[in-house]
Protein backbone atom coordinates (compact mmCIF):
# COMPACT_ATOMS: atom_id res chain seq x y z
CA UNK A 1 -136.71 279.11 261.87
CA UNK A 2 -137.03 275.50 260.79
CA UNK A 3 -135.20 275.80 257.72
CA UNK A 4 -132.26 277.79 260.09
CA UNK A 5 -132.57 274.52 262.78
CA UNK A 6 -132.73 271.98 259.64
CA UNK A 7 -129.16 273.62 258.26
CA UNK A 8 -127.57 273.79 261.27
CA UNK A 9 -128.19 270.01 261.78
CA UNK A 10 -127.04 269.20 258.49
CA UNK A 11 -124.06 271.02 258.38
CA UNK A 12 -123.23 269.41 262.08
CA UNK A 13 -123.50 265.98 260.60
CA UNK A 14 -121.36 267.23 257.95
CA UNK A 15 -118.82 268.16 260.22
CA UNK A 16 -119.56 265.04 262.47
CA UNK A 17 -119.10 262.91 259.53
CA UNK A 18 -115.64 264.80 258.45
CA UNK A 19 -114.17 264.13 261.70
CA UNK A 20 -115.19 260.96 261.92
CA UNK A 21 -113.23 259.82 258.35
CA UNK A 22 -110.61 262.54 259.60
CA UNK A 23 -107.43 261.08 260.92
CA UNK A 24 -104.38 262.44 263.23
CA UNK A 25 -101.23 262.21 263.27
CA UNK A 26 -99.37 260.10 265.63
CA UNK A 27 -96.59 261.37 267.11
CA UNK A 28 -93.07 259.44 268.22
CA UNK A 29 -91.25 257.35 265.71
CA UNK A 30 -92.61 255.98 262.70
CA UNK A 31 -90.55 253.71 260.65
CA UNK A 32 -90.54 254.27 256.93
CA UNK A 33 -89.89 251.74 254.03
CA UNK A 34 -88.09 253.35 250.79
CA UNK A 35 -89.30 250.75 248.40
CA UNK A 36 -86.45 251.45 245.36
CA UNK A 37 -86.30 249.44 242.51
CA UNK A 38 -83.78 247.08 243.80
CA UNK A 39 -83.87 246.90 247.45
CA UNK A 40 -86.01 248.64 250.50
CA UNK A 41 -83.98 250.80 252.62
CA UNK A 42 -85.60 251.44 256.17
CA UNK A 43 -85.03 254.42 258.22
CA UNK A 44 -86.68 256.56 261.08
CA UNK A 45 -88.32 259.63 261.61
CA UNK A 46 -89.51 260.54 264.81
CA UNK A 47 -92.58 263.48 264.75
CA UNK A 48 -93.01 265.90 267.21
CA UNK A 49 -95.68 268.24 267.52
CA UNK A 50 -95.83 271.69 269.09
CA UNK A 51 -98.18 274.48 269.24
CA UNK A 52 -99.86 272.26 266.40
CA UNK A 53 -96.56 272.74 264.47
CA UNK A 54 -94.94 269.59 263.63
CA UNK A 55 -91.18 268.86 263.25
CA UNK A 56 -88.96 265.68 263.11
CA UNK A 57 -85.50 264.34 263.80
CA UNK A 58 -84.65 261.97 261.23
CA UNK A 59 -82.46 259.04 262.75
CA UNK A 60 -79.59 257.97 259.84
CA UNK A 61 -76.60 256.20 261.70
CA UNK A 62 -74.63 258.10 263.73
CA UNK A 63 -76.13 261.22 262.55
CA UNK A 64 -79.32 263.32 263.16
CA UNK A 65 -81.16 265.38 261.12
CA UNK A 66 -83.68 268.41 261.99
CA UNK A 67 -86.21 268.04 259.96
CA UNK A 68 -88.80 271.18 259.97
CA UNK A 69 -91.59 272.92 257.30
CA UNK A 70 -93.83 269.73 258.10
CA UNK A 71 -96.99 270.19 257.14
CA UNK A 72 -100.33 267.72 258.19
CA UNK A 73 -103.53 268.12 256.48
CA UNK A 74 -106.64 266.10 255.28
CA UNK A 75 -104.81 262.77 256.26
CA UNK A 76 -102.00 263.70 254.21
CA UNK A 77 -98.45 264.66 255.67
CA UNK A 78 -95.32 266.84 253.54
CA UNK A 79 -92.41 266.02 255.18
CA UNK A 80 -89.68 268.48 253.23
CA UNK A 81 -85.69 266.86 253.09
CA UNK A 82 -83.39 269.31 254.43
CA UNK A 83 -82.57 272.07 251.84
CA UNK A 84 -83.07 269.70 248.96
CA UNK A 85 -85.76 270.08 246.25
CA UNK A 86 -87.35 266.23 247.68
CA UNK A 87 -90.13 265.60 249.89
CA UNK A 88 -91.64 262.63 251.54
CA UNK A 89 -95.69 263.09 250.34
CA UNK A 90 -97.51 260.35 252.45
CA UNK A 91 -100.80 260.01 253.15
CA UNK A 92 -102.61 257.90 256.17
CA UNK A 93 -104.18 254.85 255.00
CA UNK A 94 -104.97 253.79 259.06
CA UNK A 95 -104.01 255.44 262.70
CA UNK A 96 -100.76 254.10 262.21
CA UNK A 97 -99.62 253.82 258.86
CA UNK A 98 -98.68 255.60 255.77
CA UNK A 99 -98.19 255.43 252.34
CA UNK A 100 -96.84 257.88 249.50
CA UNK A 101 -93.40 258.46 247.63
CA UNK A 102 -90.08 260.33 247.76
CA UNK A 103 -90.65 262.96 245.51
CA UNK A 104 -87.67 263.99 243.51
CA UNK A 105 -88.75 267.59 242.75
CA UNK A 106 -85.88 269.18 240.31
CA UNK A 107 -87.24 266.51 237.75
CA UNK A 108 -89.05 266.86 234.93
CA UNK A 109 -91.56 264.63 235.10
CA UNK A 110 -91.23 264.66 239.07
CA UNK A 111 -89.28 261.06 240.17
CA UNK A 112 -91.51 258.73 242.55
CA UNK A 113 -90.10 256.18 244.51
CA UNK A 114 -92.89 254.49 246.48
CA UNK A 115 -92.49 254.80 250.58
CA UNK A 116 -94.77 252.78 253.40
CA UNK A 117 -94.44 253.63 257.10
CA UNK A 118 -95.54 252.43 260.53
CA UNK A 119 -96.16 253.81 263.31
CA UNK A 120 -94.45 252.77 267.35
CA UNK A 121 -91.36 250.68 265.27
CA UNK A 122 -87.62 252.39 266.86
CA UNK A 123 -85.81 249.98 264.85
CA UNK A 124 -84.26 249.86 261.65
CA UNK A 125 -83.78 246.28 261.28
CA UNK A 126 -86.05 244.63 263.80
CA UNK A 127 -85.75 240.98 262.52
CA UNK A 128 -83.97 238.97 264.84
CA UNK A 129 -80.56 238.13 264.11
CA UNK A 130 -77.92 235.46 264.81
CA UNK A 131 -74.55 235.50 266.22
CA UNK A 132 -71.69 237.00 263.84
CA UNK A 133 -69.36 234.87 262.95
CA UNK A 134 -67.36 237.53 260.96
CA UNK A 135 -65.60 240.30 262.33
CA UNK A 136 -65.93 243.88 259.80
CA UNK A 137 -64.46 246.50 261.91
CA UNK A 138 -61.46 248.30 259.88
CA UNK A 139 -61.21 249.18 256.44
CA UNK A 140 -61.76 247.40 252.93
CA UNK A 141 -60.20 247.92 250.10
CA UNK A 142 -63.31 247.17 247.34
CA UNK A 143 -63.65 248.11 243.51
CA UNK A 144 -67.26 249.04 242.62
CA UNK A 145 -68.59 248.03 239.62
CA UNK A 146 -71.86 249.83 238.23
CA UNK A 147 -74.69 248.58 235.37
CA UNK A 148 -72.35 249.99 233.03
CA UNK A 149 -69.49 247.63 234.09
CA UNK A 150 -67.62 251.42 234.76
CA UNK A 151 -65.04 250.17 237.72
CA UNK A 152 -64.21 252.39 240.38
CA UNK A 153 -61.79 252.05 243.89
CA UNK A 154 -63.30 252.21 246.77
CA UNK A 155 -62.99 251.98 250.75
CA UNK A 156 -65.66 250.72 253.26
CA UNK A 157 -65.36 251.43 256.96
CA UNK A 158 -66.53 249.30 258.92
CA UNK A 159 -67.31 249.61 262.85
CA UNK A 160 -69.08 246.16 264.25
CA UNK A 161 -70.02 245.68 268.14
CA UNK A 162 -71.86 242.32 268.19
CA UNK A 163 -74.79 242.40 265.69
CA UNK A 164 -74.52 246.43 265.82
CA UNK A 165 -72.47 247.86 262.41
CA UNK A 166 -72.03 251.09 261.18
CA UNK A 167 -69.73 252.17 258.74
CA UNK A 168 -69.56 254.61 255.21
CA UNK A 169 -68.07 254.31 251.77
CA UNK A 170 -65.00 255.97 250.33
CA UNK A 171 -64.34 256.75 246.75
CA UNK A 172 -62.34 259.63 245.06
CA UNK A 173 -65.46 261.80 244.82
CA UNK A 174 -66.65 261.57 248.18
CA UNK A 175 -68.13 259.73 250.78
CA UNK A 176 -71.37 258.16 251.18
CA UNK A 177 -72.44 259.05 254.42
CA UNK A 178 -73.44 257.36 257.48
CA UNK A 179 -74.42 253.50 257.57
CA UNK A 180 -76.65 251.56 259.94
CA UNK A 181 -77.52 248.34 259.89
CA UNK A 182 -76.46 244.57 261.43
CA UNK A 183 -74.04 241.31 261.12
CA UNK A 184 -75.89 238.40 261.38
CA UNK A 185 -74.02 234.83 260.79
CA UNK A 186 -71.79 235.91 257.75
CA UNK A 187 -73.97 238.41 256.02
CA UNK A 188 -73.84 242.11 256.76
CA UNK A 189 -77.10 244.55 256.05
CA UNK A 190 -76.59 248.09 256.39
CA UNK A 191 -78.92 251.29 255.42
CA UNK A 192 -78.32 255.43 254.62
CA UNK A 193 -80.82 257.72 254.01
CA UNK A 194 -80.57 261.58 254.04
CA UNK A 195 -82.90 262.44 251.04
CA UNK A 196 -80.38 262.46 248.71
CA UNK A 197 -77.96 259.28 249.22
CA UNK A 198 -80.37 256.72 249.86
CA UNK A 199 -78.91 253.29 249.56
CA UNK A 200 -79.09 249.25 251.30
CA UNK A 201 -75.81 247.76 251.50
CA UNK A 202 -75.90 244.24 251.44
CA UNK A 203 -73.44 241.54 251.45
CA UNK A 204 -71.31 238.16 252.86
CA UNK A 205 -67.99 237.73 253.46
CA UNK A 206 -66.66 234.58 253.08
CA UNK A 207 -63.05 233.11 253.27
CA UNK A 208 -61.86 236.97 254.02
CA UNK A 209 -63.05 237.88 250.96
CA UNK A 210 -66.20 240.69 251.08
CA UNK A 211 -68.94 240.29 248.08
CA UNK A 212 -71.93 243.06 248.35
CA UNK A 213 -74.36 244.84 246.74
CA UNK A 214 -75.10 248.94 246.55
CA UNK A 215 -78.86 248.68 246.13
CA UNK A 216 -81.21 251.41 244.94
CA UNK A 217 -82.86 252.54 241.99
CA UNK A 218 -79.91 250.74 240.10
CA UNK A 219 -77.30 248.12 241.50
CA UNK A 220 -73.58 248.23 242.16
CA UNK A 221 -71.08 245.45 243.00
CA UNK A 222 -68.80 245.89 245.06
CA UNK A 223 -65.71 242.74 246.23
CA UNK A 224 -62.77 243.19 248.27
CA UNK A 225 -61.08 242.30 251.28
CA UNK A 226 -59.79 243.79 254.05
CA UNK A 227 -56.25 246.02 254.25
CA UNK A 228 -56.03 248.61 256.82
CA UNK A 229 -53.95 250.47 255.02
CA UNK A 230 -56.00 250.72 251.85
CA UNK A 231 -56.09 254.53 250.52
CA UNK A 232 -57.81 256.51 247.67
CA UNK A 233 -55.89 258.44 244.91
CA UNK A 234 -54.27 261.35 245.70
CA UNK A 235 -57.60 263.59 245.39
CA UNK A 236 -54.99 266.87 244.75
CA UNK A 237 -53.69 265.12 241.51
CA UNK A 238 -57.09 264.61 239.63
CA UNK A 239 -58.30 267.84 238.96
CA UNK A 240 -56.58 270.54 237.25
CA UNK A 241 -56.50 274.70 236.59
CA UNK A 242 -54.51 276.84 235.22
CA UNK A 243 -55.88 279.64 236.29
CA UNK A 244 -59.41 281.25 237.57
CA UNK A 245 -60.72 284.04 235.83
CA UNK A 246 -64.97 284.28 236.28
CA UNK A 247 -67.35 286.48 237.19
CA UNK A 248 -71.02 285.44 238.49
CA UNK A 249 -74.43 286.86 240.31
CA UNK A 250 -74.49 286.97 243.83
CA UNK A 251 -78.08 285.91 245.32
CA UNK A 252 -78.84 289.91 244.98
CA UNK A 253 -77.62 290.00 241.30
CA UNK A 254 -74.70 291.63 241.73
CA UNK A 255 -71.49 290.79 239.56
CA UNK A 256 -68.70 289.57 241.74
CA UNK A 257 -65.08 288.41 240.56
CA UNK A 258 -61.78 288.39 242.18
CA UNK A 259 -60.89 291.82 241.11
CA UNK A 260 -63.10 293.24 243.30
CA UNK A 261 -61.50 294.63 246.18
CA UNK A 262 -63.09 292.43 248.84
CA UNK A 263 -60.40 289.68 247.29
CA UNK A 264 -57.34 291.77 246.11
CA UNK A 265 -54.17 290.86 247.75
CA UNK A 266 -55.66 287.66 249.31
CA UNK A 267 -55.53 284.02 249.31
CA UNK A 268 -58.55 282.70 248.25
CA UNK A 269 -60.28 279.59 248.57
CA UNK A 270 -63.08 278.41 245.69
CA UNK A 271 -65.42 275.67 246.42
CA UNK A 272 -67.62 274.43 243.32
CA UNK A 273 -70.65 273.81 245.02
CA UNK A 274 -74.47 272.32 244.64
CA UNK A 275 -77.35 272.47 247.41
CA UNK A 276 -78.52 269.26 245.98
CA UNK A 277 -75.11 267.52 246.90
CA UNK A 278 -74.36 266.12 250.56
CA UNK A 279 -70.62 265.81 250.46
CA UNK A 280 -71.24 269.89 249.59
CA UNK A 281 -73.55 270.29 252.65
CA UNK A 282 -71.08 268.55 254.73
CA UNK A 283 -67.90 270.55 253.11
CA UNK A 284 -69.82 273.74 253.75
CA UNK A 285 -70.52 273.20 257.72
CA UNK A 286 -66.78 272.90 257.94
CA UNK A 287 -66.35 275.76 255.95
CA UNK A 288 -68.47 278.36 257.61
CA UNK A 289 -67.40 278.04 261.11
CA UNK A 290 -63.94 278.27 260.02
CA UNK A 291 -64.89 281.59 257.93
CA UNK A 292 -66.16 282.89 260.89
CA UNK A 293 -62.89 282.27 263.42
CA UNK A 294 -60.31 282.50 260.45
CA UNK A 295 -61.25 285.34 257.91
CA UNK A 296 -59.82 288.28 259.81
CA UNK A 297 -56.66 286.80 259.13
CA UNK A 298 -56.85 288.18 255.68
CA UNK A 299 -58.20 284.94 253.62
CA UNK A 300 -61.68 284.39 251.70
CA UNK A 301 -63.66 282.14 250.44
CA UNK A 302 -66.14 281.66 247.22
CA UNK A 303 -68.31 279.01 246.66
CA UNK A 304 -69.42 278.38 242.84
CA UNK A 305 -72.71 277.15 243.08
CA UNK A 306 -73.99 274.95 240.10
CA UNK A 307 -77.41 274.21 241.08
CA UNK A 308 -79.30 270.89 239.12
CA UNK A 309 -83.20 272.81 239.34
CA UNK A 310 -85.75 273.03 236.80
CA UNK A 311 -85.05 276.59 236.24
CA UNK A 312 -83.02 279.99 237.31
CA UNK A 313 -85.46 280.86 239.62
CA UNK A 314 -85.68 278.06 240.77
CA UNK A 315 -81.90 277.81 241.10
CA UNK A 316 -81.65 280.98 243.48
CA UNK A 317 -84.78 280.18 245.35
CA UNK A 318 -82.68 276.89 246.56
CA UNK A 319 -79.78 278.98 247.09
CA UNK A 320 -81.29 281.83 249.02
CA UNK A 321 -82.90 278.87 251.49
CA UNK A 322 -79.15 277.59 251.82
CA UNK A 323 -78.67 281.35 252.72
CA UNK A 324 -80.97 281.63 255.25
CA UNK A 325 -81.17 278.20 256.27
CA UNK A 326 -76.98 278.54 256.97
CA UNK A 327 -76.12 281.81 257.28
CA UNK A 328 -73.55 281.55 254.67
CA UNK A 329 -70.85 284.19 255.97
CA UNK A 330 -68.89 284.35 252.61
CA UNK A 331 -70.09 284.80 248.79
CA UNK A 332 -72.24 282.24 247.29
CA UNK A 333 -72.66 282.75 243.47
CA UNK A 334 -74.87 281.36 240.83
CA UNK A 335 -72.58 279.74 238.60
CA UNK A 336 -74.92 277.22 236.81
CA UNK A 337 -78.70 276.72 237.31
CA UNK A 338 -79.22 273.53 235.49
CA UNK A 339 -77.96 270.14 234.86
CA UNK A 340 -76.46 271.19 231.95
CA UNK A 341 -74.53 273.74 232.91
CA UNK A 342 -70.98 272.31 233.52
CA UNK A 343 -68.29 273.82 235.11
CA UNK A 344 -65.76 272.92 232.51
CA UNK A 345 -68.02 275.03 229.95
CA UNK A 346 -67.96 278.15 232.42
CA UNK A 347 -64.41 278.02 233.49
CA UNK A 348 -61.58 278.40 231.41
CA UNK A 349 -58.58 276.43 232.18
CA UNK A 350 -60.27 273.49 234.44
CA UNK A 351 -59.22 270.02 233.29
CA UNK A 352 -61.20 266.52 234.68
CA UNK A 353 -63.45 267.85 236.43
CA UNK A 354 -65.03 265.18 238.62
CA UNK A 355 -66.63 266.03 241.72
CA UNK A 356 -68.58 268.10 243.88
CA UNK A 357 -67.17 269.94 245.62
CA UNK A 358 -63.39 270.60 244.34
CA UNK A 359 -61.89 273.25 246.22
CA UNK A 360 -59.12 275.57 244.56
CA UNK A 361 -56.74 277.22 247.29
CA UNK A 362 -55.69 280.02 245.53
CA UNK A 363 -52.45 282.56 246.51
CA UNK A 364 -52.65 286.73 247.26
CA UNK A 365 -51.81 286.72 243.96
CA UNK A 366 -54.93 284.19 242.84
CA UNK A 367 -52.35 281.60 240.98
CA UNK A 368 -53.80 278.09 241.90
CA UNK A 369 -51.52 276.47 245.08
CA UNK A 370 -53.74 273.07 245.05
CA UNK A 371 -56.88 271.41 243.59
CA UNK A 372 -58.63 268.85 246.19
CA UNK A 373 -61.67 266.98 243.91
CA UNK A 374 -64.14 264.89 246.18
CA UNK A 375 -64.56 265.67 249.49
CA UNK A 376 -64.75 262.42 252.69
CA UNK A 377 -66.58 263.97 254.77
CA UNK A 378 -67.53 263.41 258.93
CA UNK A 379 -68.25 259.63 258.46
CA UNK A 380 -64.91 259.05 257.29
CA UNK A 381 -63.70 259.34 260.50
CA UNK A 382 -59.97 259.37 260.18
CA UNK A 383 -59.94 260.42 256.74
CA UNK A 384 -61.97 263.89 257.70
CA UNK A 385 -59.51 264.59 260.13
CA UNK A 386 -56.23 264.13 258.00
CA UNK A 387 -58.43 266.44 255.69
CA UNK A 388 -58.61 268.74 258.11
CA UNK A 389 -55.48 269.04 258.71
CA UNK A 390 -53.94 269.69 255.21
CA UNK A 391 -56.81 271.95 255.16
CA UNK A 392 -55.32 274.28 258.40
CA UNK A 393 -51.58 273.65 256.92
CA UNK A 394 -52.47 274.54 253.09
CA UNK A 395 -53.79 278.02 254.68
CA UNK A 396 -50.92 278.83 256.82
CA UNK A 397 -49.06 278.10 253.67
CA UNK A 398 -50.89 280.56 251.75
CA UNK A 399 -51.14 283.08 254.64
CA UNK A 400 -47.10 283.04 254.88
């Protein structure tokens, strides 16, 4: 009976002694620090807890994001990005902040950028700020220059109220999202962060002309100045096919090309796609909604997925949580699980190739009408909506 009594008391001090060192997790908005090689790019996630599940709403610009699958355990929180394979793995170091990395999963070794976070801070940029003495709203024609002195056009739009600025990039693969930051003086500082595009925007303009910096894990230049009508090359004269012939797994292994009678005597519309790509993501939440109002009309769509994962497996598990995750009404085949799978190599025919997505709008007869490479996506603002409208007239076309 003594020994019983003595074991009990030890194994309560245990226990006393585990709670003691064992932390939890504060809920409301924690602000995190993406320490990249070249600059730190803030952003904020705000946890939520509910019948001890936890979720959280990640605040990027004028965009937010639904973040769920968060798991909390010995002091150590997995917060999983979206549908992509990265993860924020932090761990408490006190009550009210973390520490751990952005975990690049579909790499082999696995790519760690070191993240910090606090706990109570709403802002982005808290520091205090002076009184602008530029004015960015409107659009800027820029060329880009990367660490390979490879030059590319560009767009920034800007929107400024007082210190407030938000804004997005424009090239002739696609957008970079949404932009948050602050004007202060003559110097600009603006933020994304989704997962994927994670970037600080930086920059001064001075005597109307704009000098910045994309910074990240690497750095790009960027000059201009401002011309409202700045726009991008035509994105339906980069890419080209002759024709489409392929024929690739559905998620339940099943060969499907467009001789099948699902797609005889239709127009069809192909988007080359990859869960790991944003612009896709954003493409695709266009695309299924219409699907849904628009397919009885006698059109269909196929998206080409080339997936950048470790493995095949690995490939379809990502697509099969797009799947689920989107209810993808139309087909979604594995066209590439790799990096090195390219879709020049798989279809015949298709000339410079250079973004995801490209989009194919193809007749009844499947001859190619129009290739549109790149995609500028919701905050493009004017840009998405002219898209959408050559979008809604290329169909009737097609449906004549």
């Amino acid at each position: 009976m003594i020994k019983k009594i003595a074991l009990l008391l030890s194994l309560n001090t245990l226990l006393m002694s585990f709670m003691a060192h064992s932390k939890t997790l504060n809920t409301g908005p924690w602000r995190f620090e993406l320490r990249a090689t070249h600059g730190t790019i803030p952003f904020v996630i705000d946890i939520k807890k509910k019948n001890n599940h936890f979720s959280g709403v990640l605040h990027n610009g004028e965009e937010t994001i639904q973040l769920k699958g968060l798991t909390f355990a010995n002091d150590e929180l997995k917060i999983p990005l979206q549908m992509y394979e990265m993860s924020l793995d932090m761990k408490l170091s006190a009550q009210d902040s973390m520490t751990g990395f952005l975990i690049r999963h579909n790499k082999k070794p696995e790519v760690k950028t070191p993240v910090f976070a606090l706990h109570g801070e709403k802002e982005r940029f808290p520091e205090e700020k002076s009184k602008p003495r530029i004015d960015l709203n409107g659009r800027w024609k820029v060329v880009m220059t990367d660490e390979q002195e490879l030059k590319t056009d560009g767009i920034i739009v800007f929107k400024q109220k007082g210190n407030d600025l938000h804004g997005t990039i424009l090239t002739p693969t696609g957008d970079y999202r949404y932009f948050e930051g602050f004007v202060s003086g003559v110097e600009f500082e603006a933020a994304s962060f989704d997962g994927v595009y994670n970037y600080l925007l930086r920059g001064v303009v001075q005597d109307g002309k704009l000098k910045a910096k994309i910074l990240a894990n690497y750095r790009t230049a960027v000059e201009g100045s401002k011309d409202d009508k700045a726009q991008l090359p035509d994105a339906y004269k980069q890419t080209q096919v002759t024709a489409l012939n392929f024929e690739f797994p559905d998620l339940t292994g099943k060969k499907v090309s467009l001789k099948d009678p699902k797609y005889l005597n239709k127009p069809v519309i192909i988007t080359f796609f990859g869960s790991w790509c944003p612009n896709c993501i954003d493409e695709m939440n266009y695309l299924i909604p219409w699907y849904n109002e628009n397919h009885k009309r006698g059109i269909e769509i196929v998206a080409l997925a080339f997936e950048r994962s470790l493995t095949e497996a690995d490939a379809k598990k990502q697509l099969m949580k797009v799947q689920k995750t989107k209810k993808v009404p139309y087909a979604l085949l594995l066209a590439g699980s790799t990096s090195a799978d390219k879709p020049a190599e798989k279809i015949p025919g298709l000339k410079n190739f250079i973004a995801f997505p490209t989009t194919v709008f193809l007749n009844k007869n499947h001859e190619v009408v129009k290739v549109h490479a790149g995609f500028n996506g919701p905050s493009t603002g004017e840009f998405y909506e002219k898209w959408k409208t050559e979008f809604t007239q290329t169909v009737s076309e097609l449906l004549k």
